[in-house]
C-alpha atoms as a PDB file:
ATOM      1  CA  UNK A   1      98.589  79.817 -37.473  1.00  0.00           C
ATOM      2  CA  UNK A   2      99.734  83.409 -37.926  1.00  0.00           C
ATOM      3  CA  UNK A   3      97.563  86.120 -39.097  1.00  0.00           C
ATOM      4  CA  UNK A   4      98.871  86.233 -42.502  1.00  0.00           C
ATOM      5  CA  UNK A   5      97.814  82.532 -42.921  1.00  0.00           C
ATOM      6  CA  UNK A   6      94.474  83.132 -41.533  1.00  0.00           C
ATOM      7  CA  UNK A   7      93.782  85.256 -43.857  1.00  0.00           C
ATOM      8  CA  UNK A   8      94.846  83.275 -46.748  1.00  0.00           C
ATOM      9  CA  UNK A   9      93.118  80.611 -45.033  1.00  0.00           C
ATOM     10  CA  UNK A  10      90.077  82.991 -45.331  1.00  0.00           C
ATOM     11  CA  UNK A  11      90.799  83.558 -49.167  1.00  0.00           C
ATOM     12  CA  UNK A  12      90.414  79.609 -49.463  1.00  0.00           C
ATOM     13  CA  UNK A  13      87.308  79.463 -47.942  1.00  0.00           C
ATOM     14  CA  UNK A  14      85.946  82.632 -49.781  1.00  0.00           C
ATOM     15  CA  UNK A  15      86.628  81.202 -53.103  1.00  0.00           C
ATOM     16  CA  UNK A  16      85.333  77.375 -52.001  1.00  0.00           C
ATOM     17  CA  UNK A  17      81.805  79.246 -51.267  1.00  0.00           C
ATOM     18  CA  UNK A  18      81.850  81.128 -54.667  1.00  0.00           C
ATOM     19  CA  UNK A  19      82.581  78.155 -56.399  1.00  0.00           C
ATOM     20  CA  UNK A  20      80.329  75.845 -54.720  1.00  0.00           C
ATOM     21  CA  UNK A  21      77.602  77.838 -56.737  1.00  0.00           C
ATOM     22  CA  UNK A  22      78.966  76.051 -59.609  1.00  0.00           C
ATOM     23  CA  UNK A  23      77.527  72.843 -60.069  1.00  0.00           C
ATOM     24  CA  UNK A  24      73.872  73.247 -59.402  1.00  0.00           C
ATOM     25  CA  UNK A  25      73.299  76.830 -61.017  1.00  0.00           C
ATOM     26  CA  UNK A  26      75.023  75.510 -64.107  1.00  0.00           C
ATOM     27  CA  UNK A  27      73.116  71.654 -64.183  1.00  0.00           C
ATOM     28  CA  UNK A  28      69.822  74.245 -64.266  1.00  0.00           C
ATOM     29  CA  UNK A  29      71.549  76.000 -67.102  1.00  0.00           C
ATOM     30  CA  UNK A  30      72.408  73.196 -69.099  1.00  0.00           C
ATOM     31  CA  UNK A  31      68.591  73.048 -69.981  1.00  0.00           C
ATOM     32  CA  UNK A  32      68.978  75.843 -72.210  1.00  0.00           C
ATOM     33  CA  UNK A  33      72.854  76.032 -73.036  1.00  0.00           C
ATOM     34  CA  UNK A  34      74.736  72.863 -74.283  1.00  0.00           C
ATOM     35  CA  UNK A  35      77.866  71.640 -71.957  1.00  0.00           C
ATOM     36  CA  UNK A  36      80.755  73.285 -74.707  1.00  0.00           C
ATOM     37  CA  UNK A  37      78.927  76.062 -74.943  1.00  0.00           C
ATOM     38  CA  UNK A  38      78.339  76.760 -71.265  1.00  0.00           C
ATOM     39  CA  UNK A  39      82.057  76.156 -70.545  1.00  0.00           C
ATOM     40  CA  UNK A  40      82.910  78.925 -73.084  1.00  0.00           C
ATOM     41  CA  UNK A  41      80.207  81.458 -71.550  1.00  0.00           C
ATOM     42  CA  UNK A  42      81.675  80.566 -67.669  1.00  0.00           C
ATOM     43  CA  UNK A  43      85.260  81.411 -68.685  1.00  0.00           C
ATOM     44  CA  UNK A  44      84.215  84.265 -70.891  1.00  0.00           C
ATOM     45  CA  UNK A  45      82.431  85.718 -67.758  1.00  0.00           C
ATOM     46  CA  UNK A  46      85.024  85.159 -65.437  1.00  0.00           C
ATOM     47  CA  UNK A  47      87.311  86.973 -67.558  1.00  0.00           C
ATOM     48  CA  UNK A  48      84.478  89.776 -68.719  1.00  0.00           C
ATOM     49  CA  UNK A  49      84.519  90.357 -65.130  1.00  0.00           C
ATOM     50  CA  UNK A  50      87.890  90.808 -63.774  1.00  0.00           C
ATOM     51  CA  UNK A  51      88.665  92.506 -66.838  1.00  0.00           C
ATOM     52  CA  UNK A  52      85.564  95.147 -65.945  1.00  0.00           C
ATOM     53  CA  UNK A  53      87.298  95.264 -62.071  1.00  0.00           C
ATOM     54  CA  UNK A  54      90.969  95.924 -63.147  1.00  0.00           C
ATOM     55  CA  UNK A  55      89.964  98.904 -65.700  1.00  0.00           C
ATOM     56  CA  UNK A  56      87.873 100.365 -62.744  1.00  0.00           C
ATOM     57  CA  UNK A  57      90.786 100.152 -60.763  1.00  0.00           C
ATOM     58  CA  UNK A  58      93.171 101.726 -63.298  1.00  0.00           C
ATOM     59  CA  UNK A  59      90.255 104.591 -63.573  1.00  0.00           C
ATOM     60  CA  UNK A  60      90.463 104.916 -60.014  1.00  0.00           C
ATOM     61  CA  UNK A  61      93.929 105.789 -60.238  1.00  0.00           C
ATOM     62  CA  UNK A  62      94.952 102.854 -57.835  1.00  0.00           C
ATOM     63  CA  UNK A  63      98.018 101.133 -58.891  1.00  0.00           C
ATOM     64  CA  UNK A  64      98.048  97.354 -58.182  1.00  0.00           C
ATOM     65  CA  UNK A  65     101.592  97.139 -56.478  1.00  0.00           C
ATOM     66  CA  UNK A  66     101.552  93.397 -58.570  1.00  0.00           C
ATOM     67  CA  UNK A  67     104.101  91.637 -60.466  1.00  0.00           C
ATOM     68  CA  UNK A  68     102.934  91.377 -63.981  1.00  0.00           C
ATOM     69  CA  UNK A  69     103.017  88.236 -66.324  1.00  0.00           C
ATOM     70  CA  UNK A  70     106.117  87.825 -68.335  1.00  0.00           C
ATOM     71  CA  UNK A  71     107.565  85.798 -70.705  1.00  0.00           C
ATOM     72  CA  UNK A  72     109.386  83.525 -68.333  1.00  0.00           C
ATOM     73  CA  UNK A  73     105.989  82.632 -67.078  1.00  0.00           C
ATOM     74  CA  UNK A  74     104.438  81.103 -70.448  1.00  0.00           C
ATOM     75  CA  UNK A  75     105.279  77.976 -70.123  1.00  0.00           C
ATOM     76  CA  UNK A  76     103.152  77.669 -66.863  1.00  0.00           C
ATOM     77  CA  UNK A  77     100.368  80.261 -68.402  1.00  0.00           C
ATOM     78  CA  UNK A  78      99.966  78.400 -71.462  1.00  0.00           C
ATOM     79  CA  UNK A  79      99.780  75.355 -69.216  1.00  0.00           C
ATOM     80  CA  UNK A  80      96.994  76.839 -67.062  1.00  0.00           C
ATOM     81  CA  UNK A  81      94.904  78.045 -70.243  1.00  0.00           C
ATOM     82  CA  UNK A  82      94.910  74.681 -72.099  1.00  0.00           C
ATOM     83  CA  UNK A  83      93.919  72.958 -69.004  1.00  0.00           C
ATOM     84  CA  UNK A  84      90.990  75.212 -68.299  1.00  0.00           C
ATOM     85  CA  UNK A  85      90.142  74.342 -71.772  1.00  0.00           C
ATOM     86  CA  UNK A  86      89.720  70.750 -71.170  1.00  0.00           C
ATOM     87  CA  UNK A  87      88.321  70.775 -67.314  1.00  0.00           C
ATOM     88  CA  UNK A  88      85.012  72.567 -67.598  1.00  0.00           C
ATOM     89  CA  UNK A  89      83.781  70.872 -70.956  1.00  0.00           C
ATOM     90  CA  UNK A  90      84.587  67.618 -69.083  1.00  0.00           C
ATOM     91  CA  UNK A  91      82.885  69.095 -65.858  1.00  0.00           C
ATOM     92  CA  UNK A  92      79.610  70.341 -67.993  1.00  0.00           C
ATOM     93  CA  UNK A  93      79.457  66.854 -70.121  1.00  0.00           C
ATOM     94  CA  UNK A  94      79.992  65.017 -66.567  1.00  0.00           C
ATOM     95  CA  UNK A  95      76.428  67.175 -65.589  1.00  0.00           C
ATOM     96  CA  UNK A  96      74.318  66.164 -68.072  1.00  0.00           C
ATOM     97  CA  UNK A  97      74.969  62.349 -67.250  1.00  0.00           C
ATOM     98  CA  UNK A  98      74.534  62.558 -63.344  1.00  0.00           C
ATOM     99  CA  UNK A  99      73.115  64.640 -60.772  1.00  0.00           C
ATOM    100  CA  UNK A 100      74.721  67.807 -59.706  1.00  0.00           C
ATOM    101  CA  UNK A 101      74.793  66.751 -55.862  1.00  0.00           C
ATOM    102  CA  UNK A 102      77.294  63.997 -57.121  1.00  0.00           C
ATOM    103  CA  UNK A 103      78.863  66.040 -59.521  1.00  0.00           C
ATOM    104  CA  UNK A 104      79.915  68.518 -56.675  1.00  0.00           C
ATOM    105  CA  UNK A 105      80.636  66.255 -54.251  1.00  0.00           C
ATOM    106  CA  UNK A 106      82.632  64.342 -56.479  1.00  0.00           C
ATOM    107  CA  UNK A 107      84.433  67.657 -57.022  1.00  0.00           C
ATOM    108  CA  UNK A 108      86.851  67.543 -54.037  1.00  0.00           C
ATOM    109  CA  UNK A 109      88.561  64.416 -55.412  1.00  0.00           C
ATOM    110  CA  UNK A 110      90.414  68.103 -57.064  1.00  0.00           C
ATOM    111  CA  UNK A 111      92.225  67.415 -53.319  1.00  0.00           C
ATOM    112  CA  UNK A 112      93.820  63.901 -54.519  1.00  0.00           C
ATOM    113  CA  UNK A 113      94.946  65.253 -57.470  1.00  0.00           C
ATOM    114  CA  UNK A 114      96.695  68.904 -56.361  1.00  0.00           C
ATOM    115  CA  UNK A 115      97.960  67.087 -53.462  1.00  0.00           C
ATOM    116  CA  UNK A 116      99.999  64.500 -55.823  1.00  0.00           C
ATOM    117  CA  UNK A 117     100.826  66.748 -58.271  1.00  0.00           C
ATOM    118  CA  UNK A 118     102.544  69.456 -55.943  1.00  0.00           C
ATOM    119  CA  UNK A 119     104.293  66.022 -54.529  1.00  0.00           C
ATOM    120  CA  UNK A 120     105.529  65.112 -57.990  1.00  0.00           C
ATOM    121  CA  UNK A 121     106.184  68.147 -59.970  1.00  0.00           C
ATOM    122  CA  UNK A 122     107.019  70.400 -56.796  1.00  0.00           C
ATOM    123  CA  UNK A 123     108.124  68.242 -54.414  1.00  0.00           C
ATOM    124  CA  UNK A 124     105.460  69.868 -51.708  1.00  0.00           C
ATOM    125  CA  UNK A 125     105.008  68.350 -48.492  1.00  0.00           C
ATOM    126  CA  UNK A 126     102.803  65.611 -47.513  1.00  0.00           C
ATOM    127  CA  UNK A 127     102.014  65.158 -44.372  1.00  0.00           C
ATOM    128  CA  UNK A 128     100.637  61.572 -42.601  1.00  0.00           C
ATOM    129  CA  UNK A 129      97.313  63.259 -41.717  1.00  0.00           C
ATOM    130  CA  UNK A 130      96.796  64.657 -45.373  1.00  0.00           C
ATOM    131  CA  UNK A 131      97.773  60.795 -46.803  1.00  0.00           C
ATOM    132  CA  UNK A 132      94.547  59.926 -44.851  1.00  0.00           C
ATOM    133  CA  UNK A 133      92.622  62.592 -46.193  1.00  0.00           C
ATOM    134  CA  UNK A 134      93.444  61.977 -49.880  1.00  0.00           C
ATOM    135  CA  UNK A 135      92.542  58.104 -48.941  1.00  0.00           C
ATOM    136  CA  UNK A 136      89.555  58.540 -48.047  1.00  0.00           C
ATOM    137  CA  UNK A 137      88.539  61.207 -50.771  1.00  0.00           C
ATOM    138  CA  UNK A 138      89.009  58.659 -53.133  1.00  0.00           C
ATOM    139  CA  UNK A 139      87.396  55.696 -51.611  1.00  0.00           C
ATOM    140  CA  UNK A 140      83.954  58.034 -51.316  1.00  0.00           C
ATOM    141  CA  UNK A 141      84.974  58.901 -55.129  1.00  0.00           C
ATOM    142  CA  UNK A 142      85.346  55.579 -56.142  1.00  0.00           C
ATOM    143  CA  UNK A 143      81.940  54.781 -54.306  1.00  0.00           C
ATOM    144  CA  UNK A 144      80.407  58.183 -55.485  1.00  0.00           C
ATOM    145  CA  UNK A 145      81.462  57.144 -59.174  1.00  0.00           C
ATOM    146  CA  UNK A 146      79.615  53.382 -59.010  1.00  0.00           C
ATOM    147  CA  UNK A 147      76.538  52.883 -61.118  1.00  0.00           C
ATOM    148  CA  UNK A 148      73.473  51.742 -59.480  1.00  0.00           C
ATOM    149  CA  UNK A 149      71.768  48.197 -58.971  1.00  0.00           C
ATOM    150  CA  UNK A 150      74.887  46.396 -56.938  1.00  0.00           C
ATOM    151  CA  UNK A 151      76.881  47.162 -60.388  1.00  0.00           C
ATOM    152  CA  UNK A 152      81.104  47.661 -60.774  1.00  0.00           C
ATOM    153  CA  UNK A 153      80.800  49.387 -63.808  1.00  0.00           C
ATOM    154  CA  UNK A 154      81.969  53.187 -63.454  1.00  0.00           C
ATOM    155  CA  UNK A 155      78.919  55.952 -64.513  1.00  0.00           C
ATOM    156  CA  UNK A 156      80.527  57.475 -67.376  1.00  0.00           C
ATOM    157  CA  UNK A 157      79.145  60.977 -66.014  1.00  0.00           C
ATOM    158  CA  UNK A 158      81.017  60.503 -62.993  1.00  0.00           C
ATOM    159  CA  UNK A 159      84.664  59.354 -64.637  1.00  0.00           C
ATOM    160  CA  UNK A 160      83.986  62.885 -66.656  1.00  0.00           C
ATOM    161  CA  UNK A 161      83.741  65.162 -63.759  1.00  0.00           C
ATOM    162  CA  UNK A 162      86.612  62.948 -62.019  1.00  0.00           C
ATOM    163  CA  UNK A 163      88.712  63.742 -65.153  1.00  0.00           C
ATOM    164  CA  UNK A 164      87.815  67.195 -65.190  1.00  0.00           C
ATOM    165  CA  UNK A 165      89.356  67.506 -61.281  1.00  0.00           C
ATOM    166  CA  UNK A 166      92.378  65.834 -62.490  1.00  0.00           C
ATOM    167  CA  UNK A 167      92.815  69.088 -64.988  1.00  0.00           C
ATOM    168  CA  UNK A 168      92.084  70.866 -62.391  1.00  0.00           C
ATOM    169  CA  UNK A 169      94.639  69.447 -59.993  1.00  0.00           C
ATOM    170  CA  UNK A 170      97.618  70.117 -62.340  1.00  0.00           C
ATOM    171  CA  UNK A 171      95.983  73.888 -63.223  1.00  0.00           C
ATOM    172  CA  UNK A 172      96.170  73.844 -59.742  1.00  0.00           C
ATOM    173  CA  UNK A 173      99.727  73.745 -59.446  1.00  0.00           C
ATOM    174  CA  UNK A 174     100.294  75.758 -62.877  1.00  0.00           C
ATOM    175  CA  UNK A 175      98.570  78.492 -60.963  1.00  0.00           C
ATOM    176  CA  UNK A 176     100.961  77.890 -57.916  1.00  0.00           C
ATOM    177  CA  UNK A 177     103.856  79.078 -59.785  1.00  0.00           C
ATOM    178  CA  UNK A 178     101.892  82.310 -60.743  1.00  0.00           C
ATOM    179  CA  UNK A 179     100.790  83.097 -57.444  1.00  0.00           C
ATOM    180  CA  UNK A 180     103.094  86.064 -57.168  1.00  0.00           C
ATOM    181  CA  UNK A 181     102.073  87.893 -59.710  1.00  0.00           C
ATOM    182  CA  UNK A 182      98.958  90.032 -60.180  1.00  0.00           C
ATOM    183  CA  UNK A 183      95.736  88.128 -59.821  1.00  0.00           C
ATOM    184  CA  UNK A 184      93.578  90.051 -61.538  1.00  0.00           C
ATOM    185  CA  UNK A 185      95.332  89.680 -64.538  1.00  0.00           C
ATOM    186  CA  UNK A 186      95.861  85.979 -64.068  1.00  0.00           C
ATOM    187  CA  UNK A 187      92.411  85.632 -64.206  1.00  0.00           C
ATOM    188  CA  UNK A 188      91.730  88.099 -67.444  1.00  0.00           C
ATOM    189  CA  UNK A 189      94.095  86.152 -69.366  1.00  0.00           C
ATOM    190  CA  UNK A 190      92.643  82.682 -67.723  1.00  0.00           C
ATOM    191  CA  UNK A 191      88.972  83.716 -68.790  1.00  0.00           C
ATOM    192  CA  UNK A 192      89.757  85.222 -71.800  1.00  0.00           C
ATOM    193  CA  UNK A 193      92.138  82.261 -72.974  1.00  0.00           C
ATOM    194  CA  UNK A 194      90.347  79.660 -71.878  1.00  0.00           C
ATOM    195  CA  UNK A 195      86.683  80.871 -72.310  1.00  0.00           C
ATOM    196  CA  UNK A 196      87.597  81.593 -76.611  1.00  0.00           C
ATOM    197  CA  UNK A 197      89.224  78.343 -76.738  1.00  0.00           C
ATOM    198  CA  UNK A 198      86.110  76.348 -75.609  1.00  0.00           C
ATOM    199  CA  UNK A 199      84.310  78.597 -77.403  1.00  0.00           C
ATOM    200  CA  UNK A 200      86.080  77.237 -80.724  1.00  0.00           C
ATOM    201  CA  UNK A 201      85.388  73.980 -79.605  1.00  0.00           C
ATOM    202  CA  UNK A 202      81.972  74.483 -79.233  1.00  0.00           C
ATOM    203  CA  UNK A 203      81.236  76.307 -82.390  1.00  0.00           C
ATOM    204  CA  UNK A 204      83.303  73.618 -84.491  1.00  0.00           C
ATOM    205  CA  UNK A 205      81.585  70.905 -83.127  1.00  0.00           C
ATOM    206  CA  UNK A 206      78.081  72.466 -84.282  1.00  0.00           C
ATOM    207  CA  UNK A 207      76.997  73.587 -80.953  1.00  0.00           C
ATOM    208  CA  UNK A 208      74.953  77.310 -81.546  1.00  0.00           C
ATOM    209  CA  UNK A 209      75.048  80.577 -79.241  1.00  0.00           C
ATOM    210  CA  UNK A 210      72.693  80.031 -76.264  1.00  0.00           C
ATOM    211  CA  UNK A 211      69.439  82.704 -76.009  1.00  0.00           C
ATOM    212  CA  UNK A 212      70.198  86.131 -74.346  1.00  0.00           C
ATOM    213  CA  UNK A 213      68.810  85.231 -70.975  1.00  0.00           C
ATOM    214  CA  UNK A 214      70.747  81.944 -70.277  1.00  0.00           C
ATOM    215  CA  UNK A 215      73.979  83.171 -72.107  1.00  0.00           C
ATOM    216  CA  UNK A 216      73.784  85.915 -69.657  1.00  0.00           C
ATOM    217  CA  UNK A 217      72.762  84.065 -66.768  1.00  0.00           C
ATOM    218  CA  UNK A 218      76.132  81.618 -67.573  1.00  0.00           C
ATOM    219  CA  UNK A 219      78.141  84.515 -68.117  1.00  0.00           C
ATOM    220  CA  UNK A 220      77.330  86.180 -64.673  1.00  0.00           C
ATOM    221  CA  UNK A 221      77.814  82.631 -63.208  1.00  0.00           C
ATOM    222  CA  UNK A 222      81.062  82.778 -64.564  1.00  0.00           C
ATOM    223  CA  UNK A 223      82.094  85.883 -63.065  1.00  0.00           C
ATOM    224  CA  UNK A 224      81.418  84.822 -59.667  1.00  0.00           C
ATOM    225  CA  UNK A 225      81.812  81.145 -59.666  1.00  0.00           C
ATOM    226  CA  UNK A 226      85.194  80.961 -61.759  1.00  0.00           C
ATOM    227  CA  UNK A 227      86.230  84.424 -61.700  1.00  0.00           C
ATOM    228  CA  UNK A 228      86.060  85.646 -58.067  1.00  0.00           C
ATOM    229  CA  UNK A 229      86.622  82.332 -56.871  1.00  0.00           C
ATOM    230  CA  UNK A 230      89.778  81.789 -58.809  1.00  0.00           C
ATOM    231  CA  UNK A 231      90.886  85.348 -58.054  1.00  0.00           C
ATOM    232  CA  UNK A 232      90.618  84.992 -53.589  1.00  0.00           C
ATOM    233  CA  UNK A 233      92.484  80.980 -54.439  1.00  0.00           C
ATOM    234  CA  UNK A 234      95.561  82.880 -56.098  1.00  0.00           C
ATOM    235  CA  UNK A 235      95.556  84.791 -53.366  1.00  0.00           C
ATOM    236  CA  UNK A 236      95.303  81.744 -51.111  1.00  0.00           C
ATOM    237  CA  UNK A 237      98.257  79.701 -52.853  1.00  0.00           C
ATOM    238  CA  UNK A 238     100.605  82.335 -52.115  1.00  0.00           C
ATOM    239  CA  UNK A 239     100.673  81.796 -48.322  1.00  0.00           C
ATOM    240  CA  UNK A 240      99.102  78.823 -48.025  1.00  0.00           C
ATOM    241  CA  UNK A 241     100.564  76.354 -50.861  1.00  0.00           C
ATOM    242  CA  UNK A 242      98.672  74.476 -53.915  1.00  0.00           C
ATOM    243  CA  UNK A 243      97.907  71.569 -51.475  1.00  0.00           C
ATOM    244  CA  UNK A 244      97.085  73.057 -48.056  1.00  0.00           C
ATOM    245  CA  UNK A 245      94.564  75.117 -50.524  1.00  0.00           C
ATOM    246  CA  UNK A 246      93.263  72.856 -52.116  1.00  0.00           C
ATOM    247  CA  UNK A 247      92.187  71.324 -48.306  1.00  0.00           C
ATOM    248  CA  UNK A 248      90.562  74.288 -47.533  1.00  0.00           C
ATOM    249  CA  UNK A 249      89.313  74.210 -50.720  1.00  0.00           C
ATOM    250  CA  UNK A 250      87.327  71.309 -50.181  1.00  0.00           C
ATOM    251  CA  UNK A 251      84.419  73.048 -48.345  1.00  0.00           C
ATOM    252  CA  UNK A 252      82.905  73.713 -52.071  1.00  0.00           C
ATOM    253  CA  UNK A 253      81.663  70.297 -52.743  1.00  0.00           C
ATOM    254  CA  UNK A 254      79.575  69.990 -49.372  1.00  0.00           C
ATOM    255  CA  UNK A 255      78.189  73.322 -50.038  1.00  0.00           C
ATOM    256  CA  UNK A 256      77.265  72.881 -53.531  1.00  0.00           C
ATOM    257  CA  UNK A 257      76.543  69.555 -52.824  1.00  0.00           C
ATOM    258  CA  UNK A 258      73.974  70.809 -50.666  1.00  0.00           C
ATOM    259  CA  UNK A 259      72.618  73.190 -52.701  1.00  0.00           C
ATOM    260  CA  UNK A 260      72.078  70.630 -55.247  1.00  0.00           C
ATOM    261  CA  UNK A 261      69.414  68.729 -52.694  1.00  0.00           C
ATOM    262  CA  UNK A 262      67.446  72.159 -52.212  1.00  0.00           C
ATOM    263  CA  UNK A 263      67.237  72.988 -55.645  1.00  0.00           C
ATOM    264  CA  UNK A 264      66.647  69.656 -57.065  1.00  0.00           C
ATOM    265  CA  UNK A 265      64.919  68.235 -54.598  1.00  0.00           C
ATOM    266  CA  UNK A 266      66.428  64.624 -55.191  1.00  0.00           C
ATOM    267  CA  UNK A 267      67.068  62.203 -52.191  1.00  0.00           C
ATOM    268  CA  UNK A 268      69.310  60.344 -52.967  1.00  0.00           C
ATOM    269  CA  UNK A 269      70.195  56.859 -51.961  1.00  0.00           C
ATOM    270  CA  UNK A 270      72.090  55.361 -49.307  1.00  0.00           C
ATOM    271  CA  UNK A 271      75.452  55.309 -51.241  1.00  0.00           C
ATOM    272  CA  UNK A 272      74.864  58.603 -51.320  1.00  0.00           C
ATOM    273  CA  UNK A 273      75.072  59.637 -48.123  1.00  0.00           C
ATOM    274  CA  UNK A 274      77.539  56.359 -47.427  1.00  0.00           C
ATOM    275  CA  UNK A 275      80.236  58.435 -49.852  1.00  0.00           C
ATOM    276  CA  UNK A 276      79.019  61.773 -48.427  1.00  0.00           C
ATOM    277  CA  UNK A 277      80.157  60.295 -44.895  1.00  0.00           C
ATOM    278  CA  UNK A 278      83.263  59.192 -45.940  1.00  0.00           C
ATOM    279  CA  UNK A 279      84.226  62.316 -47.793  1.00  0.00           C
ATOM    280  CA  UNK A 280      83.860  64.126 -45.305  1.00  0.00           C
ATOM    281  CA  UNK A 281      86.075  62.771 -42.748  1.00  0.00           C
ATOM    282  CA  UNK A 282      88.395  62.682 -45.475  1.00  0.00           C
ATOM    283  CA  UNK A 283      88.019  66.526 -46.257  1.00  0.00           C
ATOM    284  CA  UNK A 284      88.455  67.203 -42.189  1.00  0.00           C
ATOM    285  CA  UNK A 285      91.333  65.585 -42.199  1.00  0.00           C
ATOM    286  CA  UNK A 286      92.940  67.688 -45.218  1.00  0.00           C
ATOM    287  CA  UNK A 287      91.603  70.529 -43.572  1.00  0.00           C
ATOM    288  CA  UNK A 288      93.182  70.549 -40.336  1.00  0.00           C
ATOM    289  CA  UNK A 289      96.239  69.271 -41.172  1.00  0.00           C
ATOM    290  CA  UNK A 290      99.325  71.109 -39.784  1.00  0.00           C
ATOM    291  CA  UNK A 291     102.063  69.229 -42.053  1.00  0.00           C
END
């Protein structure tokens, strides 16, 4: 691995511990904001945020040495906004209806999906090793997304969040053919574009404007979880690739998965930790693959 891909490798990782936040800091807020809502205000933050970080930088007097956005990029832009419409209002209705250790665990089926994508639309590389991985990812999601009591039937909270990685998964590779251009404003016009267009949806569907403290507290969540996160993964995709990142990527669900246990202090059942097992072999092997 050469040092330029360690480093991007290091970007991955970065924004897969940013995100991993995610899930269980926004199941808490979900008490207080409603799941539109709360995908508006994480957008909204995210670009708030980066917006506040590139006009610091212009005042600075640093120039970004990036490519800007331009028109031949729209297609793939408007692509990536409409998408990040749609993922986190499926993610955030996926929390209310299961816990947020599955929810984020469940989260790095987002591997399956890049991976097939980028094979489809891109024709990216797929290696035997990462054909394992995205195996079992989806055989712990497919246990993961059974409802209790030795039933077939899918919980409809986990078919949401599952959806939600499949928007995710073709962002994914919208945001691939971005990744030369300036990041910062990738994710201003991200936040910004996606964050009012929930924020419609929310409003027209008779969902009201959250108090000051959890607005804020989704907001800053926002900032860190989607905007940070997203901005070290653009950096990621440009050395690394949408699915190679999207490996590395998969760190965030064990973390927030984690997080989920200490904060929520459920133990959850054997399938559980059945799924859990089987992920993560399945996230190893995506992880170290070479291909």
């Amino acid at each position: 691995m050469t040092r330029t891909q360690q480093r991007a490798t290091l970007f991955a990782v970065l924004a897969a511990g940013l995100y991993a936040l995610s899930s269980p800091l926004s199941k808490l807020l979900l008490e207080d904001v409603s799941p539109k809502m709360m995908a508006a205000l994480l957008y909204l933050g995210a670009g708030c945020g980066m917006l506040a970080l590139r006009l610091c930088r212009r005042a600075a007097g640093k120039p970004s040495g990036e490519a800007p956005l331009t028109r031949k990029e729209l297609p793939y832009t408007a692509g990536m906004v409409l998408l990040d419409i749609a993922a986190p209002i499926l993610l955030m209705l996926g929390l209310t209806r299961t816990t947020a250790a599955n929810a984020a665990l469940l989260n790095n089926f987002e591997i399956v999906a890049t991976a097939l994508i980028a094979l489809l639309l891109f024709g990216e590389k797929i290696s035997r090793r990462l054909w394992l991985a995205i195996g079992l990812v989806t055989v712990s999601s497919i246990v993961l997304s059974l409802e209790g009591g030795g039933s077939l039937r899918f919980s409809l909270g986990s078919v949401l969040v599952l959806l939600a990685c499949c928007c995710w998964g073709l962002e994914n590779n919208c945001t691939r053919a971005l990744s030369e251009k300036d990041p910062l404003q990738i994710v201003v016009v991200k936040g910004f574009g996606s964050g009012l267009g929930a924020l419609v949806i929310a409003l027209a569907s008779g969902e009201g404007m959250p108090g000051f403290l959890p607005g804020a507290g989704a907001l800053c969540l926002g900032f860190v979880a989607y905007g940070l996160s997203i901005f070290f993964y653009i950096y990621a995709q440009r050395d690394l690739g949408a699915a190679k990142t999207s490996a590395w990527y998969a760190v965030s669900p064990f973390i927030g998965a984690g997080l989920s246990l200490l904060i929520f202090r459920q133990l959850p059942g054997l399938t559980f930790w059945l799924a859990l097992a089987i992920m993560a072999a399945g996230a190893y092997f995506a992880a170290t693959d070479n291909g």
